[in-house]
Protein backbone atom coordinates (compact mmCIF):
# COMPACT_ATOMS: atom_id res chain seq x y z
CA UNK A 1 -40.56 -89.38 -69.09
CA UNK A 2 -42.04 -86.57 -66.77
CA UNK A 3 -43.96 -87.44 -63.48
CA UNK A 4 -43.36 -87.15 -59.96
CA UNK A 5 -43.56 -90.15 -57.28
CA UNK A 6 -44.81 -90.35 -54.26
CA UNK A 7 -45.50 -93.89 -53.84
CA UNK A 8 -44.57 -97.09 -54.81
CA UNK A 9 -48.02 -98.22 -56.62
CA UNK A 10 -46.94 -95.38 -59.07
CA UNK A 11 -43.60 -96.63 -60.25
CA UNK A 12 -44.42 -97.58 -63.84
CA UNK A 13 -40.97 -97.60 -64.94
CA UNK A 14 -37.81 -100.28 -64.46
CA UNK A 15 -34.34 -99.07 -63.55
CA UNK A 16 -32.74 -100.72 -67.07
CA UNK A 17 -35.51 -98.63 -68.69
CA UNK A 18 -34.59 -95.03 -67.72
CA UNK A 19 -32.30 -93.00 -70.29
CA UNK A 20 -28.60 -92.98 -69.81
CA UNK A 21 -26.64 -89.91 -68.13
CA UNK A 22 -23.10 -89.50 -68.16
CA UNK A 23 -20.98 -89.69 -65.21
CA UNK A 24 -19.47 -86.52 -64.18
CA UNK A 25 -16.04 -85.68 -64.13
CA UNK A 26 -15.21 -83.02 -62.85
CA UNK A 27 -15.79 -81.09 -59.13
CA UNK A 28 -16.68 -77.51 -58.67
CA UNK A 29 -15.49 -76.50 -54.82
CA UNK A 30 -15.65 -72.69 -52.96
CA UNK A 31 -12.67 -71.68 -50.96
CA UNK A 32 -13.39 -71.96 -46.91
CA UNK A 33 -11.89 -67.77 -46.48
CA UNK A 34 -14.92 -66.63 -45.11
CA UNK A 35 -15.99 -70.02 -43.57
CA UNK A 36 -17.43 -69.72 -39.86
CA UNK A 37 -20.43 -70.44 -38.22
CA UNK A 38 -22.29 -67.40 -38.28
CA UNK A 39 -26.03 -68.13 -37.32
CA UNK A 40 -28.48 -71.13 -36.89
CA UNK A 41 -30.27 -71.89 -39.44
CA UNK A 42 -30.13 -76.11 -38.69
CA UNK A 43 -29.54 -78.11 -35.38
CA UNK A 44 -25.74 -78.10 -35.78
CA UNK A 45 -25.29 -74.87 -35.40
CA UNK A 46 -26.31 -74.23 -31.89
CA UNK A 47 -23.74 -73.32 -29.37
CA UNK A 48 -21.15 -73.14 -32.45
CA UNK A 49 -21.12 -69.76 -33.65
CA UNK A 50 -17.68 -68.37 -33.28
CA UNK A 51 -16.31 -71.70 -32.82
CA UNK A 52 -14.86 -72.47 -36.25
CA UNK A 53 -11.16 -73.69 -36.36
CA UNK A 54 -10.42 -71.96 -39.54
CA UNK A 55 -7.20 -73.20 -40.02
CA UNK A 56 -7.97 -76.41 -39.33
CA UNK A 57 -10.58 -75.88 -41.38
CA UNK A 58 -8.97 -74.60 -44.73
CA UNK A 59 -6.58 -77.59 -44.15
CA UNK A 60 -9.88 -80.60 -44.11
CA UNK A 61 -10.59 -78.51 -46.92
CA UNK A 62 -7.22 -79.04 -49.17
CA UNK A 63 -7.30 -82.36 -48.01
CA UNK A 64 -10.45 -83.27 -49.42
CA UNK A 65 -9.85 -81.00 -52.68
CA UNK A 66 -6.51 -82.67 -53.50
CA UNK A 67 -8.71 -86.54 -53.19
CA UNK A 68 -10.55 -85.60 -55.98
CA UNK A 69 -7.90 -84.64 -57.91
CA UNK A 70 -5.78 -88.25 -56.49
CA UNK A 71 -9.07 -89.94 -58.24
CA UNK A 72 -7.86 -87.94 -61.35
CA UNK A 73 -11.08 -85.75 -61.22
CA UNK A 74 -10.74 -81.81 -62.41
CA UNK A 75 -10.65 -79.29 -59.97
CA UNK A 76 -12.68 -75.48 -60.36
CA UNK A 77 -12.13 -73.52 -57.09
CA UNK A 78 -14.32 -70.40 -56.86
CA UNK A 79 -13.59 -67.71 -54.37
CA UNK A 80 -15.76 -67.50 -51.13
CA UNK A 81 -17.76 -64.18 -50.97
CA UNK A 82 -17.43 -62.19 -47.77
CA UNK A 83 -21.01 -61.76 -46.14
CA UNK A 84 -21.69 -65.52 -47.16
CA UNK A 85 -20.11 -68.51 -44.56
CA UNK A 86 -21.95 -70.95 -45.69
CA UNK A 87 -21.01 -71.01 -49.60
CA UNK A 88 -18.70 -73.82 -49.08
CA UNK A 89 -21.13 -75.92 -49.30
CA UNK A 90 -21.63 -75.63 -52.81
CA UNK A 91 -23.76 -78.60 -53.68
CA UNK A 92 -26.91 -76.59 -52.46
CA UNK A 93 -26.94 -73.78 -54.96
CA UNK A 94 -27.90 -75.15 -57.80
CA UNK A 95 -29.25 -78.74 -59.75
CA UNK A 96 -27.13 -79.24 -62.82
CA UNK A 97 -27.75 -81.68 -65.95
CA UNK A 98 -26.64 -83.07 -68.50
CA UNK A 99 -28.57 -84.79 -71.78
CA UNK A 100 -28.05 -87.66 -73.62
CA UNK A 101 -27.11 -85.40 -76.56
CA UNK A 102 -24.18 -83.66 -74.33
CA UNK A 103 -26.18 -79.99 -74.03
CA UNK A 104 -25.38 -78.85 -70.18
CA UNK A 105 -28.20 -77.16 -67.93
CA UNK A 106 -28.53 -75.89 -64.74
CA UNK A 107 -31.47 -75.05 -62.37
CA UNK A 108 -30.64 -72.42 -60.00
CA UNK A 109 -31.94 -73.00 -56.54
CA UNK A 110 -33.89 -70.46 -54.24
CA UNK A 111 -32.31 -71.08 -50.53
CA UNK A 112 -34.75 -71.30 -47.70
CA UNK A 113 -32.66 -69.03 -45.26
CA UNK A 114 -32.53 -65.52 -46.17
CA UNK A 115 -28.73 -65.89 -45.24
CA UNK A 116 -27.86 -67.70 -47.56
CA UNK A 117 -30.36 -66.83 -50.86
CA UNK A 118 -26.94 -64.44 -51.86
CA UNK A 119 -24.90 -67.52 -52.55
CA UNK A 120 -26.65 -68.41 -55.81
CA UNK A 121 -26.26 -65.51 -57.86
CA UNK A 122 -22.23 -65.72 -57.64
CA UNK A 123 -22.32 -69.98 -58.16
CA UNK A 124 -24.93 -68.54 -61.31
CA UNK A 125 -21.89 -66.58 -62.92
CA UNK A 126 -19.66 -69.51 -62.82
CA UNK A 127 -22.36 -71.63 -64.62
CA UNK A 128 -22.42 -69.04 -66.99
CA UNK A 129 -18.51 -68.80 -67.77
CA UNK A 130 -18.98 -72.47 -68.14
CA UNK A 131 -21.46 -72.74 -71.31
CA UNK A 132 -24.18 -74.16 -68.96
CA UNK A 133 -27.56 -73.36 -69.76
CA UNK A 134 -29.31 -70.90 -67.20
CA UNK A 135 -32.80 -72.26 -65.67
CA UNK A 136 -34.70 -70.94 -62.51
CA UNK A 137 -38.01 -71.82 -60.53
CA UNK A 138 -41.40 -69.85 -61.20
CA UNK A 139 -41.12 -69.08 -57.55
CA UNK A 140 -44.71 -67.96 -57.50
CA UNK A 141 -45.81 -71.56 -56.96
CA UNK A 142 -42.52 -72.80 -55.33
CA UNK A 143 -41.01 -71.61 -51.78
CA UNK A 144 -38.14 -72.83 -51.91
CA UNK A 145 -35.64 -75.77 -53.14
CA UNK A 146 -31.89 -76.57 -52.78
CA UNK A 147 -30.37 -77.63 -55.17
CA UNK A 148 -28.28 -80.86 -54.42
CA UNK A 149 -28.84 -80.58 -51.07
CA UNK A 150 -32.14 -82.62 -51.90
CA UNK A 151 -31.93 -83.43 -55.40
CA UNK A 152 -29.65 -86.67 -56.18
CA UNK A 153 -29.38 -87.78 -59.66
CA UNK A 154 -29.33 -91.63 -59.48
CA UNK A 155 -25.94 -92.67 -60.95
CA UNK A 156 -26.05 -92.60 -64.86
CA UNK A 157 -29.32 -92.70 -65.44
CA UNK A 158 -32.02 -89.86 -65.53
CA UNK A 159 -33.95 -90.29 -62.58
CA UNK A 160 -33.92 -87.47 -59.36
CA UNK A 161 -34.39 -88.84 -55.90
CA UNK A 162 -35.73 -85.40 -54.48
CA UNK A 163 -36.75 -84.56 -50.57
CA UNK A 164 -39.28 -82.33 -49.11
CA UNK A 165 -40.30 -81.26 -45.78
CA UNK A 166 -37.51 -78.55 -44.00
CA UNK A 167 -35.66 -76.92 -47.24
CA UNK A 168 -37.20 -78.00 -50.63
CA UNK A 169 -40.61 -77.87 -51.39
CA UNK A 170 -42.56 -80.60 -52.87
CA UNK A 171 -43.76 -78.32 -55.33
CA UNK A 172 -40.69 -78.08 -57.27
CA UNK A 173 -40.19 -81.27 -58.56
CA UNK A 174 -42.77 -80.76 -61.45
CA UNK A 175 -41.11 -77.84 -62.79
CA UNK A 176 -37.92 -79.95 -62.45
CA UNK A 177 -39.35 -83.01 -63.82
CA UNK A 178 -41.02 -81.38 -66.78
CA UNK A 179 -37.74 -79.06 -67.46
CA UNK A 180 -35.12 -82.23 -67.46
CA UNK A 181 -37.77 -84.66 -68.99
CA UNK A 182 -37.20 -87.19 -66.20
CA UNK A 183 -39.32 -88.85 -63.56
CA UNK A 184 -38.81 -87.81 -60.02
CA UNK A 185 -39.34 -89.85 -57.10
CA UNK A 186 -40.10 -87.61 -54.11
CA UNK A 187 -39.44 -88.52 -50.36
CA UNK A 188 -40.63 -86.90 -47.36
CA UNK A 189 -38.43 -86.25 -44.85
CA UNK A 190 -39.38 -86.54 -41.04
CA UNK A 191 -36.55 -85.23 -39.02
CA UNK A 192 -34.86 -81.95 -38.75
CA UNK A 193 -31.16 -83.27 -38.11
CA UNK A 194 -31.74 -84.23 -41.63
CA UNK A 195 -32.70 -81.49 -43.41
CA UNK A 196 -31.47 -81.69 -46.22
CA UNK A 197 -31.33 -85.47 -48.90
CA UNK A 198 -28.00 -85.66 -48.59
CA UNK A 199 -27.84 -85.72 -45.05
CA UNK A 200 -29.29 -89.22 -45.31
CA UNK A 201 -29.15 -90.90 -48.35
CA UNK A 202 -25.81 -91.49 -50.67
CA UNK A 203 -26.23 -92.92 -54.28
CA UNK A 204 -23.20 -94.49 -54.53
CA UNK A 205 -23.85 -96.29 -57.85
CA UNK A 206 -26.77 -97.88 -60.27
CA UNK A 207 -27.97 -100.75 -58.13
CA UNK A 208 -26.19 -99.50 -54.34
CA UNK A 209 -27.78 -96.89 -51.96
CA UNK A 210 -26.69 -95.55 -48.49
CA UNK A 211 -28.97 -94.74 -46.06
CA UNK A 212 -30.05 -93.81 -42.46
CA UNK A 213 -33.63 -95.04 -42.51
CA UNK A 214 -34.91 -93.26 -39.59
CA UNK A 215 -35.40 -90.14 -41.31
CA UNK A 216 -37.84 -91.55 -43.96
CA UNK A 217 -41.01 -92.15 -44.03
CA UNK A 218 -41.71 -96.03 -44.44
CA UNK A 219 -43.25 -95.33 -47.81
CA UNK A 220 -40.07 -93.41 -48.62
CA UNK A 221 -38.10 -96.83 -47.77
CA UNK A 222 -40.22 -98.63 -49.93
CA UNK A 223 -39.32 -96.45 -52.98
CA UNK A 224 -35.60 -96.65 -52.10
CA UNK A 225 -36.05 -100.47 -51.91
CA UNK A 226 -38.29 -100.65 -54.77
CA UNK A 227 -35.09 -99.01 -56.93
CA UNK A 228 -31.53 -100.41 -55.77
CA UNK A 229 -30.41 -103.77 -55.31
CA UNK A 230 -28.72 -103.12 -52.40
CA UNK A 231 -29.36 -100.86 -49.48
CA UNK A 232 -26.82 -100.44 -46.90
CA UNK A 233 -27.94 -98.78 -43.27
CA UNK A 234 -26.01 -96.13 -41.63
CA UNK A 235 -26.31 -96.18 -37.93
CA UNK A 236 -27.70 -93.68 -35.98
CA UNK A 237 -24.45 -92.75 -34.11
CA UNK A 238 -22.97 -92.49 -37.25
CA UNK A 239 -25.61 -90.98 -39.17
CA UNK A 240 -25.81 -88.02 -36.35
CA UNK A 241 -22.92 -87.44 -35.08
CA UNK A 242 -20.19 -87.67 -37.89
CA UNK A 243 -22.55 -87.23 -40.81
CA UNK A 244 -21.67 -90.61 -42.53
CA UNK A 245 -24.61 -90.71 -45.39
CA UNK A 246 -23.14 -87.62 -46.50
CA UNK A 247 -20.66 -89.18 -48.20
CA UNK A 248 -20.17 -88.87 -52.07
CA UNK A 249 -19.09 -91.93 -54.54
CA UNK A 250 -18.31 -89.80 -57.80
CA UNK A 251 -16.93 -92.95 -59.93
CA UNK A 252 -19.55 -95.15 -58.35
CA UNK A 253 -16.42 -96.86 -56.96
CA UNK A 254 -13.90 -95.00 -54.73
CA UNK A 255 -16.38 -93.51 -51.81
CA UNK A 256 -14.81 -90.33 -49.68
CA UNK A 257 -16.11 -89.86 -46.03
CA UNK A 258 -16.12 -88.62 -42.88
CA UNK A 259 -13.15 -89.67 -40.76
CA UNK A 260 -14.33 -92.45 -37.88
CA UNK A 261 -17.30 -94.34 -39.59
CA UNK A 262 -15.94 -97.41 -38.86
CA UNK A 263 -19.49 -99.27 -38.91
CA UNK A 264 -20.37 -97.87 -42.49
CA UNK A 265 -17.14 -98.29 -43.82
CA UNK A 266 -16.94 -101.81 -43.43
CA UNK A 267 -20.36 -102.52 -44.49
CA UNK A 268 -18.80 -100.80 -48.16
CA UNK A 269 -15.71 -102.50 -48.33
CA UNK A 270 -18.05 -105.84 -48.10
CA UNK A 271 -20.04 -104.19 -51.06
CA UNK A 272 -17.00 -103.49 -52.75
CA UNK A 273 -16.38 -99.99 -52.43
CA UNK A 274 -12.85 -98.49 -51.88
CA UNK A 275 -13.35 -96.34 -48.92
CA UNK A 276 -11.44 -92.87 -48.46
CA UNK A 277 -11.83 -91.54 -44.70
CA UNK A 278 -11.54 -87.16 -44.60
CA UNK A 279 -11.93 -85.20 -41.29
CA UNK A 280 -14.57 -82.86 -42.24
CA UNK A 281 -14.73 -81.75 -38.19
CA UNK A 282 -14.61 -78.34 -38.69
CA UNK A 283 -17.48 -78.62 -41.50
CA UNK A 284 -19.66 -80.68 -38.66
CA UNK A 285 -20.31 -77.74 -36.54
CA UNK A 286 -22.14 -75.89 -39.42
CA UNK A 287 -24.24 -79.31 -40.38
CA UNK A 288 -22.53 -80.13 -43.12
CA UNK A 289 -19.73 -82.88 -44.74
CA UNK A 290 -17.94 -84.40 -47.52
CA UNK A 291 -20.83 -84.43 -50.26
CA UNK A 292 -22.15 -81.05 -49.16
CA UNK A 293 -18.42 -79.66 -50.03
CA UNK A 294 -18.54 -79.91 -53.45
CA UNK A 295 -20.81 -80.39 -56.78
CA UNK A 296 -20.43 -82.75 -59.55
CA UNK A 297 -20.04 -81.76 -63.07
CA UNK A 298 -19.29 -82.34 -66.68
């Protein structure tokens, strides 16, 4: 089922009738060594170059590491590369997938910044030692897109939620649609302190979505209504300042977090959810969190 979706007078397609993907299991992290805040290349970064705690910040890091592996999820560390600050956030590198069959693939990204368009090549290598199969963008017709930064499988089932507007062109999502043989539904986003999908909207299972409306488009909202049962609002406090759509649920139960989001928090232990607060502070100041910290895989 290949198309793209802008709109909601072109879903054609029910939730129940999209194939079935398997949840991942394990997490792929980078090491925070060369970690800083090194340039501004998003609206976090001003005034914070230099400013990077990096003790503190190795230790958020560990922290978060070992509550994957408390949730009894594998653990693959990579090194950090020198030259590169911003590789720990590995969930922007790359779009990985996996088929109904069990084959795993991987689309390699092509990062807007030139600052960070090294990363990808050393994330590709680990792909590669992996048995994943190698995929990248005819970058002729695409500027730029990535990776899970603004691609977000919906959970086990083979449908992309993918942004456009500041890092990831619109562009892309027919190569990607076409290559995986699923339907995309593409949302515009409208302001820069959310750059990137993940900045602003958290799958956290099949029929539950987190979200800070106010950087959608209304006809974006519509989609994301039109596909989960539930949609539960992040305020803007939140949402800005302590990053709380950037969350991750990787069992579609347990959901880890930014430390302090006391508003969101209780709105998912109402839905159910088992909430798991991190301080990601140190992370903040480069304009990124918990989901950004990491990348799901099988």
């Amino acid at each position: 089922m290949s198309t793209v979706i802008t709109s909601v007078d072109q879903l054609n397609f029910k939730r129940s009738e999209l194939k079935p993907m398997t949840a991942p299991s394990k997490v792929m992290m980078v090491e925070p060594t060369y970690y800083d805040v090194e340039y501004v290349i998003n609206p976090y970064m001003k005034n914070q170059i230099g400013a990077v705690d990096k003790i503190q910040a190795r230790n958020e890091w560990e922290h978060l590491r070992d509550g994957y592996k408390e949730l009894g999820f594998k653990v693959d560390v990579l090194d950090g590369r020198e030259g590169f600050p911003d590789m720990v956030f590995c969930a922007n590198q790359s779009l990985p997938y996996i088929s109904p069959e069990g084959d795993k693939h991987v689309l390699m990204s092509i990062m807007k910044a030139d600052q960070r368009k090294g990363e990808v090549p050393f994330i590709e290598q680990y792909y590669r030692r992996k048995g994943y199969a190698i995929h990248h963008i005819e970058s002729e017709t695409v500027e730029s897109f990535e990776g899970m930064g603004d691609a977000l499988w919906h959970f086990k089932h083979g449908l992309i939620w993918g942004a456009y507007g500041f890092r990831s062109s619109l562009e892309v999502y027919d190569q990607i649609s076409e290559l995986f043989d699923v339907p995309v539904i593409a949302l515009e986003l409208q302001r820069e302190e959310f750059y990137h999908l993940d900045t602003c909207m958290c799958v956290l299972n099949e029929e539950t979505v987190l979200v800070y409306s106010d950087a959608f488009t209304a006809q974006g909202m519509d989609l994301i209504s039109a596909m989960f049962d539930t949609v539960i609002e992040a305020t803007a406090y939140e949402a800005e300042n302590l990053f709380a759509v950037n969350a991750v649920s990787p069992d579609g139960l347990n959901v880890l977090i930014q430390q302090g989001c006391t508003d969101v928090n209780q709105k998912l232990r109402d839905a159910g959810f088992y909430v798991h607060e991190y301080s990601t502070y140190e992370f903040l100041k480069s304009g990124g969190s918990v989901f950004c910290m990491k990348m799901m895989l099988w």
